[in-house]
Protein backbone atom coordinates (compact mmCIF):
# COMPACT_ATOMS: atom_id res chain seq x y z
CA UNK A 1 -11.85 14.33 1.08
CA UNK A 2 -12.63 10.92 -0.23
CA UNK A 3 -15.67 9.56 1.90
CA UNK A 4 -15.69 5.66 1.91
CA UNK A 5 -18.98 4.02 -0.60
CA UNK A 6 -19.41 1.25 2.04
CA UNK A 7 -19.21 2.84 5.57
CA UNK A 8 -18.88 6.43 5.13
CA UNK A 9 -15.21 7.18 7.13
CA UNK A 10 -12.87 9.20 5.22
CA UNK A 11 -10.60 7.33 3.00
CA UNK A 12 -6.71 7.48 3.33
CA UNK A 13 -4.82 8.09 -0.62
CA UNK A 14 -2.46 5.63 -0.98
CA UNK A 15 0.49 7.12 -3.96
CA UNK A 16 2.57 4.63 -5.13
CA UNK A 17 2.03 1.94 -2.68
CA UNK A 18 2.17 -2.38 -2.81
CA UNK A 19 -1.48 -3.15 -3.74
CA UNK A 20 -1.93 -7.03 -3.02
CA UNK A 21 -4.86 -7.38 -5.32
CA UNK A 22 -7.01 -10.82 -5.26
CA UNK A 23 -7.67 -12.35 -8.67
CA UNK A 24 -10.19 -15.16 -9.10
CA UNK A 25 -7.79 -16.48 -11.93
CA UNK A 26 -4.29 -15.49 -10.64
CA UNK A 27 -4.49 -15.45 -6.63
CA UNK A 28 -2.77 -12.87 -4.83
CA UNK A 29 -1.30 -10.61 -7.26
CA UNK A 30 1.20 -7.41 -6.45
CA UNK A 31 1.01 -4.70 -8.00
CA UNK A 32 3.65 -2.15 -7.53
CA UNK A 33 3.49 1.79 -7.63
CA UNK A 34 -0.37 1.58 -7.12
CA UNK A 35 -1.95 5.30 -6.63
CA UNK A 36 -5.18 3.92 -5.45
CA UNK A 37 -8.24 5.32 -2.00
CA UNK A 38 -8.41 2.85 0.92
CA UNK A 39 -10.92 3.10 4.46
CA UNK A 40 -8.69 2.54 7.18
CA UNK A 41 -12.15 1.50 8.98
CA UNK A 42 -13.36 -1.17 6.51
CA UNK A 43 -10.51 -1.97 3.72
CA UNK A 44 -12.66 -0.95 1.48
CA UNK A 45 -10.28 -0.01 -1.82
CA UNK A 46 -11.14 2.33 -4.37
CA UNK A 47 -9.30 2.81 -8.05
CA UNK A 48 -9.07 5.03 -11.11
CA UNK A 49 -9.33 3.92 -14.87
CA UNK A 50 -5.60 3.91 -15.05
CA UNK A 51 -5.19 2.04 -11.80
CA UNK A 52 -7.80 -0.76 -12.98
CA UNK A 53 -5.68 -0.55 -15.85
CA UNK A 54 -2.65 -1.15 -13.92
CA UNK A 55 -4.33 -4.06 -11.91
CA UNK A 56 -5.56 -6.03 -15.23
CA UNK A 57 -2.21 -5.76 -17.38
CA UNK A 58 -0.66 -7.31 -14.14
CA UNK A 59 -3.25 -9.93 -13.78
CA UNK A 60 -2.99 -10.95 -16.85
CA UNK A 61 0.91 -11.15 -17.19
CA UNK A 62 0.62 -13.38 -13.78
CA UNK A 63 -1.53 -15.40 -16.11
CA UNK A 64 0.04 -15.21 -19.02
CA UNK A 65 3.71 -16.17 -16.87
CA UNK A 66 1.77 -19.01 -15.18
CA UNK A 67 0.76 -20.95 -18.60
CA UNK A 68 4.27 -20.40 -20.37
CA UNK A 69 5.56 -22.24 -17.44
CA UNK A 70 2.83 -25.32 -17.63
CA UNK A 71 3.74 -28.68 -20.09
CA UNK A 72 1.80 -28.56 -23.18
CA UNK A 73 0.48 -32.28 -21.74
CA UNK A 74 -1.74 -30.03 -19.22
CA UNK A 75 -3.73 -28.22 -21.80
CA UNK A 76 -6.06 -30.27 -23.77
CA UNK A 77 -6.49 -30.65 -27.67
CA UNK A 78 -9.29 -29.65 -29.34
CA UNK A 79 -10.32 -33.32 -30.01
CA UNK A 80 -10.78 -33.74 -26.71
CA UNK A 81 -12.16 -30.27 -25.57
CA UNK A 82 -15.05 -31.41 -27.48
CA UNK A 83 -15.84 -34.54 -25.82
């Protein structure tokens, strides 16, 4: 049994469940098929390598998705970068 870092109740194991993960840079970001620890007390979530692994390559196709759809007018060119 999992024990939770943060309050100390046993953890649930979630295996291949909807993982609504908060990025900084992307929002709210799903990630499907998710094996990952959760307190049912506190929220508190925990992962494996492969699962942080999961969690980054979709992050950063979110990312990645978001800027193909942007005009090339939003980014800035170099000229002015260094202003």
């Amino acid at each position: 049994m999992t024990l939770c870092p943060s309050c100390g109740k046993p953890m649930t194991e979630i295996r291949g469940g909807r993982l609504n993960y908060p990025s900084r840079f992307a929002g709210l970001v799903a990630v499907h098929e998710m094996d990952y620890w959760q307190c049912p007390a506190c929220g508190e979530q925990e992962f494996t390598p492969d699962g942080v692994g999961q969690i980054e390559a979709r992050v950063a196709a979110v990312v990645a998705e978001w800027l193909q759809r942007q005009p090339l007018s939003s980014f800035l060119s170099p000229k002015e970068a260094a202003a």
